[in-house]
Protein backbone atom coordinates (compact mmCIF):
# COMPACT_ATOMS: atom_id res chain seq x y z
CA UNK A 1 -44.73 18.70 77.49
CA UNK A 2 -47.47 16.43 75.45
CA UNK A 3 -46.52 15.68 72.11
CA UNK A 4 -48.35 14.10 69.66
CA UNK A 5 -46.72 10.38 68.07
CA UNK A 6 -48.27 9.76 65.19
CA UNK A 7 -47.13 6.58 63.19
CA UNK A 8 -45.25 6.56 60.36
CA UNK A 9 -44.91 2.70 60.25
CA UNK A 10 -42.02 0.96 58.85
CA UNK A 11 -40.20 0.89 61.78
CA UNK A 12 -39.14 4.52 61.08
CA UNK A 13 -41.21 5.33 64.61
CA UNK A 14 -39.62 5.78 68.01
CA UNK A 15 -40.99 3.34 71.11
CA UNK A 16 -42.75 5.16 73.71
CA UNK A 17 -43.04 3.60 77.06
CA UNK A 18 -44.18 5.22 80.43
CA UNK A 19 -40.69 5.17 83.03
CA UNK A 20 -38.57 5.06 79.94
CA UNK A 21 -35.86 7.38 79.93
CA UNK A 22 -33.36 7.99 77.09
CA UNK A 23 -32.65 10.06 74.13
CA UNK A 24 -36.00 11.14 71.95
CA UNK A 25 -36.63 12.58 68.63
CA UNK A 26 -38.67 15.40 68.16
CA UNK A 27 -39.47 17.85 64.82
CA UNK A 28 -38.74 21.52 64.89
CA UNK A 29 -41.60 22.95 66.23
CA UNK A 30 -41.34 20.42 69.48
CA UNK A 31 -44.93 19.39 68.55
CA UNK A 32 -44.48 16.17 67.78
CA UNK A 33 -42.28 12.58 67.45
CA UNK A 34 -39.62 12.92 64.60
CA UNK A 35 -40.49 9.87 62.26
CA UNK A 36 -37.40 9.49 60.13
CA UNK A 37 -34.47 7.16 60.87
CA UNK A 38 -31.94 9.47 61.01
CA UNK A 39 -32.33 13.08 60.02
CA UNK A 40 -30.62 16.79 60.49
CA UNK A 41 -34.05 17.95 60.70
CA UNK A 42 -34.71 16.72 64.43
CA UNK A 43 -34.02 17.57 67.73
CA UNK A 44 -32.72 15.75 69.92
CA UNK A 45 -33.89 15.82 73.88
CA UNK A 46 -33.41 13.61 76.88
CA UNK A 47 -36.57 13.13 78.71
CA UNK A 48 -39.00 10.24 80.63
CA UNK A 49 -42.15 9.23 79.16
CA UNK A 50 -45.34 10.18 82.03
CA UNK A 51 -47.99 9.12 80.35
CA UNK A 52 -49.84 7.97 76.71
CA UNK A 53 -52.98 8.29 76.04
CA UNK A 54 -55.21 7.14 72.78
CA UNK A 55 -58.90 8.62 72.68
CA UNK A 56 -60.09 5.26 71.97
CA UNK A 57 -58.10 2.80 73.86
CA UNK A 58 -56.91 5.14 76.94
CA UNK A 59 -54.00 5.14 78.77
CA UNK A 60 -51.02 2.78 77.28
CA UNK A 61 -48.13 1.34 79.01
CA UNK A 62 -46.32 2.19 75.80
CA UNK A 63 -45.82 1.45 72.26
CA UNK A 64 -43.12 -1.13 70.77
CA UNK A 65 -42.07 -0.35 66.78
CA UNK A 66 -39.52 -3.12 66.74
CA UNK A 67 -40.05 -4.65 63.82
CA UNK A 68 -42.94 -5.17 60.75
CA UNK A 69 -45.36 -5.21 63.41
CA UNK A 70 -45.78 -2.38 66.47
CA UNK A 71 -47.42 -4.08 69.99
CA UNK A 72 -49.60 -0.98 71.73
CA UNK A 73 -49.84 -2.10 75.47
CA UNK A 74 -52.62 -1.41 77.05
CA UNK A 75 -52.73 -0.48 80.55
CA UNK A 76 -54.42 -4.11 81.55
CA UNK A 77 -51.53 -5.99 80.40
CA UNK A 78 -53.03 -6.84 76.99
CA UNK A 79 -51.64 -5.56 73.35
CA UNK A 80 -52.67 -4.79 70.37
CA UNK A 81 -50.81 -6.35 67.41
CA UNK A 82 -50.40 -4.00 64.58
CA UNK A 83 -48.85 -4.25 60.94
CA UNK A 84 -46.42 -1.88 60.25
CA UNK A 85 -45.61 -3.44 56.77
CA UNK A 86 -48.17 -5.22 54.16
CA UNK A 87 -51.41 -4.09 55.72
CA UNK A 88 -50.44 -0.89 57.65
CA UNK A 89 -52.57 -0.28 60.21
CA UNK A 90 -54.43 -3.45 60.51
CA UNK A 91 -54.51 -4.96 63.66
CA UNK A 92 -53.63 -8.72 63.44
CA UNK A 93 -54.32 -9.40 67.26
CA UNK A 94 -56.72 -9.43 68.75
CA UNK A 95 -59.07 -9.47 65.46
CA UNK A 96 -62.24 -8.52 67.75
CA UNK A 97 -60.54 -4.94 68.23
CA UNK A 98 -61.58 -2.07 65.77
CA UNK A 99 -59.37 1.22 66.28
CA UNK A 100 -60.21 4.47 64.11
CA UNK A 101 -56.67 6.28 64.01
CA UNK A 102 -53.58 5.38 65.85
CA UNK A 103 -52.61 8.65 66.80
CA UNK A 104 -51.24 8.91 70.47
CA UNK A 105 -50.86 11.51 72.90
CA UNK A 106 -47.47 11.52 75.10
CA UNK A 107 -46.58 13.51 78.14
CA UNK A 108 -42.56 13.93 77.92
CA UNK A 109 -40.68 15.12 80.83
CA UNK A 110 -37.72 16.86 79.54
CA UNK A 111 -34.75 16.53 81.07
CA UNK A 112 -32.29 17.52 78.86
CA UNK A 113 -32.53 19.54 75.22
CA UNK A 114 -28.98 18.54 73.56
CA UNK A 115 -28.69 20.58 71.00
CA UNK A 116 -28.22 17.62 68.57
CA UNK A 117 -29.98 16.18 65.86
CA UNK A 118 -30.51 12.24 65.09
CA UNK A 119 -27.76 12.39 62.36
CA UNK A 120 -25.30 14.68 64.30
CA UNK A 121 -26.07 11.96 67.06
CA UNK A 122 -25.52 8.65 64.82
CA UNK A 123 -22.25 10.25 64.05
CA UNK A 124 -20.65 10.82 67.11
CA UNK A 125 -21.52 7.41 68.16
CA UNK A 126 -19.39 4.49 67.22
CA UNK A 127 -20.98 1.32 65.84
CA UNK A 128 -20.31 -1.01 68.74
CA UNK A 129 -21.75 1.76 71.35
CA UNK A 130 -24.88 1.71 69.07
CA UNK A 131 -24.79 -1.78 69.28
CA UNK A 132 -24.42 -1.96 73.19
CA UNK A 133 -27.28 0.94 73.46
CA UNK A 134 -29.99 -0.79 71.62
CA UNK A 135 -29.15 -4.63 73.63
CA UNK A 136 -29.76 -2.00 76.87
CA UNK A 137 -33.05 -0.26 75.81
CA UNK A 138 -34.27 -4.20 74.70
CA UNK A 139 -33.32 -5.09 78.24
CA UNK A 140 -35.25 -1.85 79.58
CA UNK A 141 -38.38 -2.04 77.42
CA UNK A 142 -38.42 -5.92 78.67
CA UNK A 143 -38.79 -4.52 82.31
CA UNK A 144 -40.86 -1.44 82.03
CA UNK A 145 -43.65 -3.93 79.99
CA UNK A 146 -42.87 -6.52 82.54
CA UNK A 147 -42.37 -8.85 79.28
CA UNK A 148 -39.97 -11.41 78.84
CA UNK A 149 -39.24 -11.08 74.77
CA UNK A 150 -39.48 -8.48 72.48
């Protein structure tokens, strides 16, 4: 399925890397990323990100929204350093780079349609599991960027 994931900034937006495999957030319709934190409007699906594509910068390796500032790897190695905070949307490395829109285009194998939502998810999960989950995907995103920090 290609879905469209479309910034929201804030870090209220979902990482996207190609080989990752976990739990994703998508709206109603299945169209595109859910952008909210946690929200009974969502559904939740397990799938692996195939590809992402921008119509400016090409294929990505993926997209990282930890933090005030997203990283959009490109498929050379490079990033793009992006504020997600004070200037959103300006890219604060490199400063040579000019991008239009930051709109992205993900192919998501599904693998699984839970039934859930983000919130019904956040509840069934205990604090220290949450914990333990996002230490794992760092670990994972670290790997599948062949990066050794977040």
């Amino acid at each position: 399925m290609i879905l469209t994931w479309q910034p929201n900034w804030y870090e209220l937006d979902q990482t996207v890397i190609i080989g990752d495999i976990d739990y994703f957030y998508l709206n109603k319709e299945e169209k595109t990323f859910a952008n909210d934190l946690i929200s009974s409007a969502d559904k939740e699906v397990r799938g692996e990100i195939i590809q992402i594509t921008h119509r400016e910068l090409g294929e990505l390796l993926g997209v990282l929204t930890i933090g005030l500032s997203y990283k959009f790897f490109l498929k050379d190695g490079t990033f793009i350093h992006v504020d997600a905070e004070e200037n959103i949307g300006e890219i604060e490395y490199p400063k040579d780079i000019k991008v239009n829109d930051w709109i992205l285009k993900v192919e998501l194998n599904v693998l699984e349609a839970t039934g859930l939502s983000s919130l019904e998810r956040a509840k069934r999960t205990m604090k220290h599991k949450q914990l333990r989950l996002e230490k794992e995907r760092r670990e994972r995103y670290k790997l599948l960027l062949n990066i050794d920090y977040l």
